[in-house]
PDB file of N, CA and C in Angstrom:
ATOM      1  N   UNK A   1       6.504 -72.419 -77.808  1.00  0.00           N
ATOM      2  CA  UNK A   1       7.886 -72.153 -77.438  1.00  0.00           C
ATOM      3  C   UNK A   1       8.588 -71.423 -78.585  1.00  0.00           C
ATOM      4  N   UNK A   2       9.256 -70.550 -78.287  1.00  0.00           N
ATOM      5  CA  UNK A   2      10.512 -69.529 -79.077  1.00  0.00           C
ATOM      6  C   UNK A   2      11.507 -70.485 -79.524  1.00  0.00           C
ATOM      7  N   UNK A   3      11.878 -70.434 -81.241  1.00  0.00           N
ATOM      8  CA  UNK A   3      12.497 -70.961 -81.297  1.00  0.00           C
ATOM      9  C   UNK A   3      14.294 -70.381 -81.028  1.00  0.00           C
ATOM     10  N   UNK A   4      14.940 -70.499 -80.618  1.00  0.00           N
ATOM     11  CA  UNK A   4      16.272 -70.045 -80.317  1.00  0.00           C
ATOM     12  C   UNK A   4      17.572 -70.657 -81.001  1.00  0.00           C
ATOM     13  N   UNK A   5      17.981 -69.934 -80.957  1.00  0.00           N
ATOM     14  CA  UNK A   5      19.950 -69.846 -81.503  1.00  0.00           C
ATOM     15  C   UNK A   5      20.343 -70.720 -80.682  1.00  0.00           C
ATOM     16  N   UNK A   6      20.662 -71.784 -81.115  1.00  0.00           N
ATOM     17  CA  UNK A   6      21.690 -73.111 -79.971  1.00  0.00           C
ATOM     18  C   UNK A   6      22.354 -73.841 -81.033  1.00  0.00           C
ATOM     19  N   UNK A   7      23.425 -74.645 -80.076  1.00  0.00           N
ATOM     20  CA  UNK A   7      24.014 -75.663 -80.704  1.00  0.00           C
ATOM     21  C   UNK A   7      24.218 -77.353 -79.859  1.00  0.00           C
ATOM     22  N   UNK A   8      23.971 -78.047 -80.911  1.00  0.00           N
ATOM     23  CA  UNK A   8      23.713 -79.496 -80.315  1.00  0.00           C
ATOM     24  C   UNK A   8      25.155 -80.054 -79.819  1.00  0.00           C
ATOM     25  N   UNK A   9      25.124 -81.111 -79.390  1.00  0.00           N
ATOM     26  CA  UNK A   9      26.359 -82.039 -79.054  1.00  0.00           C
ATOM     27  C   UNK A   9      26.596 -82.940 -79.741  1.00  0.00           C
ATOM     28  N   UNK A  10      26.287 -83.286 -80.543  1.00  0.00           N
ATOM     29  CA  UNK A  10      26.263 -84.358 -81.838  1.00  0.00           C
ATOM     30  C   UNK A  10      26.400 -83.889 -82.803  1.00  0.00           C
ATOM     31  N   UNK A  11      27.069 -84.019 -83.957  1.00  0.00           N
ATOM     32  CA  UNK A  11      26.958 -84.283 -85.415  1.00  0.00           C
ATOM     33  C   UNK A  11      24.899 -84.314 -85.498  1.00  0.00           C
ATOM     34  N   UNK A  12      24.536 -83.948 -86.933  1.00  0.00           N
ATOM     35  CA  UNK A  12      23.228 -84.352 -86.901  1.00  0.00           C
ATOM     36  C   UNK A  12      22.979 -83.434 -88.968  1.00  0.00           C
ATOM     37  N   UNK A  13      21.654 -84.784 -89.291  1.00  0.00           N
ATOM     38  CA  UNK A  13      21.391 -84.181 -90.529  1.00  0.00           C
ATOM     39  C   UNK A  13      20.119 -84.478 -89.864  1.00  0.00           C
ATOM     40  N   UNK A  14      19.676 -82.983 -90.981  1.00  0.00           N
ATOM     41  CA  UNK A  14      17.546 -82.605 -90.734  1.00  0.00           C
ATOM     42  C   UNK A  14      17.253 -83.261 -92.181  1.00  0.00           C
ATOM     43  N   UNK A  15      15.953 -83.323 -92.171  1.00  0.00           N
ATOM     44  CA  UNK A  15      15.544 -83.573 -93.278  1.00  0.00           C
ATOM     45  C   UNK A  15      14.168 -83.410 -93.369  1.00  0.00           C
ATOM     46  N   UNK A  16      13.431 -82.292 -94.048  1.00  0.00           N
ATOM     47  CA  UNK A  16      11.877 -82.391 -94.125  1.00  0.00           C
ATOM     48  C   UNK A  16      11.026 -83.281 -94.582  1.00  0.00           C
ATOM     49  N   UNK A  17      10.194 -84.116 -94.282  1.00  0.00           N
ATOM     50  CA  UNK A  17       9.029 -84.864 -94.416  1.00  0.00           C
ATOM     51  C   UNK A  17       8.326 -84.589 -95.909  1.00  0.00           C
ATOM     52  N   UNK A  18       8.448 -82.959 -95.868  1.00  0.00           N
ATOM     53  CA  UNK A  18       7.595 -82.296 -96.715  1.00  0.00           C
ATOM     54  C   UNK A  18       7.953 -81.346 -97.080  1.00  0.00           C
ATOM     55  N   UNK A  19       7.060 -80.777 -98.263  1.00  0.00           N
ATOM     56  CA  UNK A  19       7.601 -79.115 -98.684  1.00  0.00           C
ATOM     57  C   UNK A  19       7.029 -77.976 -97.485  1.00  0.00           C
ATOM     58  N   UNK A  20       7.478 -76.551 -97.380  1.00  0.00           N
ATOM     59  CA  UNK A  20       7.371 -76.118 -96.030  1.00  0.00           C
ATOM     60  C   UNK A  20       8.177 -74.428 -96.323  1.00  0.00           C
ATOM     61  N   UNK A  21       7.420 -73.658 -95.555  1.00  0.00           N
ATOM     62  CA  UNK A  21       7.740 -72.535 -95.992  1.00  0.00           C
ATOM     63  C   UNK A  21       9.041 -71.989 -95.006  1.00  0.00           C
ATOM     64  N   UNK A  22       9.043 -73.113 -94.369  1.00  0.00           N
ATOM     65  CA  UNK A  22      10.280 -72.606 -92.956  1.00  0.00           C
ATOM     66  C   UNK A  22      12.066 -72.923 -93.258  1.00  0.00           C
ATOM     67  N   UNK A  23      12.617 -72.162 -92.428  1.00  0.00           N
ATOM     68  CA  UNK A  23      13.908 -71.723 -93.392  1.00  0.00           C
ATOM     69  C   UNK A  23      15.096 -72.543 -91.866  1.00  0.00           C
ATOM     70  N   UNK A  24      16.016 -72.788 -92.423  1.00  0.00           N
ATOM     71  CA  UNK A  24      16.972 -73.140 -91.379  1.00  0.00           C
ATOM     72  C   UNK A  24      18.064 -71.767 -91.432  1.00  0.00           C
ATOM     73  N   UNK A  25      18.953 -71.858 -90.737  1.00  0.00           N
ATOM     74  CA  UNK A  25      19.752 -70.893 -90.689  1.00  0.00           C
ATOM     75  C   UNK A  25      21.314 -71.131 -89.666  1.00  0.00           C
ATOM     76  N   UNK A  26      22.275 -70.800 -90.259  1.00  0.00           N
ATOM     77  CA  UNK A  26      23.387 -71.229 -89.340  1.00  0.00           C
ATOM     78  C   UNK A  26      23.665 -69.786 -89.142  1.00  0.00           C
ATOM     79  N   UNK A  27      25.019 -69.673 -88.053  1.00  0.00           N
ATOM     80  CA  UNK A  27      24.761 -68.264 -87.340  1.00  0.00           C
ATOM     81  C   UNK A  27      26.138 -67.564 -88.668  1.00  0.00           C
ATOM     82  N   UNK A  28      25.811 -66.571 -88.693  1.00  0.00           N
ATOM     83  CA  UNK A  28      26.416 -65.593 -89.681  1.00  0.00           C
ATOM     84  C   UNK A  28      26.087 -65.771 -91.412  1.00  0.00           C
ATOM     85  N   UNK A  29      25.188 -67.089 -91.317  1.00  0.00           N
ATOM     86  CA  UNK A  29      24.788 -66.828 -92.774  1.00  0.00           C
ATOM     87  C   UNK A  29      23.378 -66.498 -93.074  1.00  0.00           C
ATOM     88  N   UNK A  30      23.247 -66.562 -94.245  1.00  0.00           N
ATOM     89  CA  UNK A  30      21.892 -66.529 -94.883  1.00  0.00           C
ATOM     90  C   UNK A  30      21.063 -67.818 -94.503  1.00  0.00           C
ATOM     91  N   UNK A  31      19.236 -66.986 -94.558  1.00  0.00           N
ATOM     92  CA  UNK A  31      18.574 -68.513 -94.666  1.00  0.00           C
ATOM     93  C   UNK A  31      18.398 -69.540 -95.683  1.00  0.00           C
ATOM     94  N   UNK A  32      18.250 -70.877 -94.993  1.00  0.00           N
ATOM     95  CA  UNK A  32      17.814 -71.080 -95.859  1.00  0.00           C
ATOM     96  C   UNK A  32      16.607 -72.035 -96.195  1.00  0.00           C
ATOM     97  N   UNK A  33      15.837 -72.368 -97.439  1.00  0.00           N
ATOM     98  CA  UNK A  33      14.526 -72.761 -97.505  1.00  0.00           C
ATOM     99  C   UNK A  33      14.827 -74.736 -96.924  1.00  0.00           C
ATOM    100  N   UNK A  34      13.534 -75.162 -96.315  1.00  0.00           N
ATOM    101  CA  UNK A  34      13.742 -76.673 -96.180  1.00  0.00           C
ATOM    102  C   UNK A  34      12.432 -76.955 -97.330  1.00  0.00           C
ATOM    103  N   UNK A  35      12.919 -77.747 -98.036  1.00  0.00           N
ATOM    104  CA  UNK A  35      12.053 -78.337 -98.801  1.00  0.00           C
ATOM    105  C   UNK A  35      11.942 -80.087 -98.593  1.00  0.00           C
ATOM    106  N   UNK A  36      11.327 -80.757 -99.155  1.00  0.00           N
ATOM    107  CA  UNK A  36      10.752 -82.148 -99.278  1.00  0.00           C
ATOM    108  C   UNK A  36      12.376 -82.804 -99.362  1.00  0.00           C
ATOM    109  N   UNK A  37      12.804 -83.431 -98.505  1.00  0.00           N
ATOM    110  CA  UNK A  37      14.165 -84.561 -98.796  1.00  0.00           C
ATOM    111  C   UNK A  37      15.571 -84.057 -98.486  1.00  0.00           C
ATOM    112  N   UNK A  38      15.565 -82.843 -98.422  1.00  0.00           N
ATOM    113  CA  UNK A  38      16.469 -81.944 -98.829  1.00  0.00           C
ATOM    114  C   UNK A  38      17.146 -82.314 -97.372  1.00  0.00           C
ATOM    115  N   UNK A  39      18.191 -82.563 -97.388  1.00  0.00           N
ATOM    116  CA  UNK A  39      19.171 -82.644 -96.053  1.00  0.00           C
ATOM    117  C   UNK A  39      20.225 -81.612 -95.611  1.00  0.00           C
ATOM    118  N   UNK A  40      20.271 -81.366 -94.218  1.00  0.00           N
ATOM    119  CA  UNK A  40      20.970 -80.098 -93.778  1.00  0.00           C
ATOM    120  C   UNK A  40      22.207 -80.659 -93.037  1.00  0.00           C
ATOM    121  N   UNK A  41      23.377 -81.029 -93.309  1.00  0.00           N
ATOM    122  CA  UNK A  41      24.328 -81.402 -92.002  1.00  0.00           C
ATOM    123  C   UNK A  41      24.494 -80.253 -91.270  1.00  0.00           C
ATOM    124  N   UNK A  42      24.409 -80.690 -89.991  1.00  0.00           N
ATOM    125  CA  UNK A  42      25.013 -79.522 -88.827  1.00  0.00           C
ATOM    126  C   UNK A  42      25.624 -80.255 -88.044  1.00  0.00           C
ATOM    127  N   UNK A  43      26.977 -79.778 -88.213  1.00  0.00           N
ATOM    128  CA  UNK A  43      28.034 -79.909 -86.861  1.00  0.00           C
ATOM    129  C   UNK A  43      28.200 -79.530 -85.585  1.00  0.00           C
ATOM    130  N   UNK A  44      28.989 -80.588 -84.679  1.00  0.00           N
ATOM    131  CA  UNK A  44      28.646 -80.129 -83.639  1.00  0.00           C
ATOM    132  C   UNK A  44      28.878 -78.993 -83.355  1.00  0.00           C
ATOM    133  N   UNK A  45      28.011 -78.484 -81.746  1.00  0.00           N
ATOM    134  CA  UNK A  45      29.311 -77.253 -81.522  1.00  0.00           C
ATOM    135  C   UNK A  45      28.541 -75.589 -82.393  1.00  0.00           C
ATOM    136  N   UNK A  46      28.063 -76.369 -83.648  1.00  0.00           N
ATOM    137  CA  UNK A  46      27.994 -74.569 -84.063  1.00  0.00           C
ATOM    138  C   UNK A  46      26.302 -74.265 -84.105  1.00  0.00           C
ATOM    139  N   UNK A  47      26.715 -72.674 -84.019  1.00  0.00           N
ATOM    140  CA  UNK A  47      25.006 -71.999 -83.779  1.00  0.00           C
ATOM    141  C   UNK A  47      24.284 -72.133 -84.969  1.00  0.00           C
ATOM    142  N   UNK A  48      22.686 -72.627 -84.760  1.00  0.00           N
ATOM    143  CA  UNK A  48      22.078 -72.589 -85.304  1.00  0.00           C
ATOM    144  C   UNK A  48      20.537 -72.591 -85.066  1.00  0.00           C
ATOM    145  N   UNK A  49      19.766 -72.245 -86.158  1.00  0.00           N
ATOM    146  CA  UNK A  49      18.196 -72.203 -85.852  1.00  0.00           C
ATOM    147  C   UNK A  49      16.951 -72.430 -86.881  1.00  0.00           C
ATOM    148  N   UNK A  50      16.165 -72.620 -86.148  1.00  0.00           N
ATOM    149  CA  UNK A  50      14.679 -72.794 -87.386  1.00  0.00           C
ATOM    150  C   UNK A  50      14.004 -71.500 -87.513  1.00  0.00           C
ATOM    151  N   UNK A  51      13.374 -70.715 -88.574  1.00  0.00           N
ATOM    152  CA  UNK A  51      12.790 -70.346 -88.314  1.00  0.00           C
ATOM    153  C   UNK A  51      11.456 -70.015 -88.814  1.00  0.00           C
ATOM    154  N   UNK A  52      10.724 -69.952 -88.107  1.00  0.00           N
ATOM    155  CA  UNK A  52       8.686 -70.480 -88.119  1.00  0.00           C
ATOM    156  C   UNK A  52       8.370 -69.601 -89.304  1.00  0.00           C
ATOM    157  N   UNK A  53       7.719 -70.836 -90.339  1.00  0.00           N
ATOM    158  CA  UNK A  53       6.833 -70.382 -91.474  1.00  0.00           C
ATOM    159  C   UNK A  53       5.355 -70.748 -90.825  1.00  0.00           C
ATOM    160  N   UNK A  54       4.410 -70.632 -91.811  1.00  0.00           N
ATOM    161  CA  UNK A  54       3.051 -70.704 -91.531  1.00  0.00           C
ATOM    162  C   UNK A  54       2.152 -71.966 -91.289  1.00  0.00           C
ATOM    163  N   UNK A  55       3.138 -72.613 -92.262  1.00  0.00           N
ATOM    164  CA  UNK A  55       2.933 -74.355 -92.311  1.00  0.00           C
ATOM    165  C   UNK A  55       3.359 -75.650 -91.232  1.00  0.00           C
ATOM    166  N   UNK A  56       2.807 -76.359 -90.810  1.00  0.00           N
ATOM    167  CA  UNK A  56       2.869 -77.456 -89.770  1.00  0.00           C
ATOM    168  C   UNK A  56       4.571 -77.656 -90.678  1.00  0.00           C
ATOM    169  N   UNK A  57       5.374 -78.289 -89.787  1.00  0.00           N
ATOM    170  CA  UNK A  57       6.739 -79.069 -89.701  1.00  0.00           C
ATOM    171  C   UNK A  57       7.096 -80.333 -89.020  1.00  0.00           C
ATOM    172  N   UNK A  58       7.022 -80.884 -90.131  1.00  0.00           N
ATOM    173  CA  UNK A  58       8.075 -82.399 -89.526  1.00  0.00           C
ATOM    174  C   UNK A  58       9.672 -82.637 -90.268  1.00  0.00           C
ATOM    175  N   UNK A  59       9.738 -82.930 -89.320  1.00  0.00           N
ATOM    176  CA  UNK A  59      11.706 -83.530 -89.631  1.00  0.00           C
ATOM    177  C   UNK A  59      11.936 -84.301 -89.025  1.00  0.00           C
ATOM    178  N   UNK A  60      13.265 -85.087 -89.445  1.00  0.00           N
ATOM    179  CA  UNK A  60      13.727 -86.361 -89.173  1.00  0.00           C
ATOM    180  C   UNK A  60      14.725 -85.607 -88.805  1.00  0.00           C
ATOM    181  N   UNK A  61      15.419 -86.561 -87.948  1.00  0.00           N
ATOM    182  CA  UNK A  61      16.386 -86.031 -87.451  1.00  0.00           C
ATOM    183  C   UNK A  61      17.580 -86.673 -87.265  1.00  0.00           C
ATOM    184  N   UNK A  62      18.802 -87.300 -87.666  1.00  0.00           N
ATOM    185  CA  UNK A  62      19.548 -88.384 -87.285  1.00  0.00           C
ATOM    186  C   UNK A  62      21.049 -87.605 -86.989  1.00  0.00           C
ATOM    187  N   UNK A  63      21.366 -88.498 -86.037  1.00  0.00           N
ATOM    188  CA  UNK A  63      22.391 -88.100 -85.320  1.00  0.00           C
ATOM    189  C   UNK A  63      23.645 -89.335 -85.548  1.00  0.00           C
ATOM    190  N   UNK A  64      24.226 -88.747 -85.830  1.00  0.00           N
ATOM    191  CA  UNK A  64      26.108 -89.364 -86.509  1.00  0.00           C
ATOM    192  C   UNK A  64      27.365 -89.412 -85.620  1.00  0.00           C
TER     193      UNK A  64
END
């Protein structure tokens, strides 16, 4: 599956499992890298996306 430009209905922080060559990205900015722990808040409501490095991905995901 394609990953796509959306936005959730919840509040929500990511967080990688692991180190990882794949980048997050909110809409009008720059990417950016997910590394090991590193937490992303995303609000509701706004655009955003993953996008595919070479390496397997896990994230946690919790919703606020």
């Amino acid at each position: 599956m394609e990953l796509v430009w959306h936005r959730d209905r919840e509040d929500r922080l990511i967080k990688s499992t692991h180190d990882t060559d794949w980048k997050f990205q909110f809409d009008d900015e720059l990417p950016i890298d997910l590394y090991k722990d590193g937490l992303i808040a995303i609000p509701k409501g706004l655009y955003h996306r993953l996008i595919k490095g070479t390496t397997p991905l896990t994230i946690k995901i919790i919703e606020y």
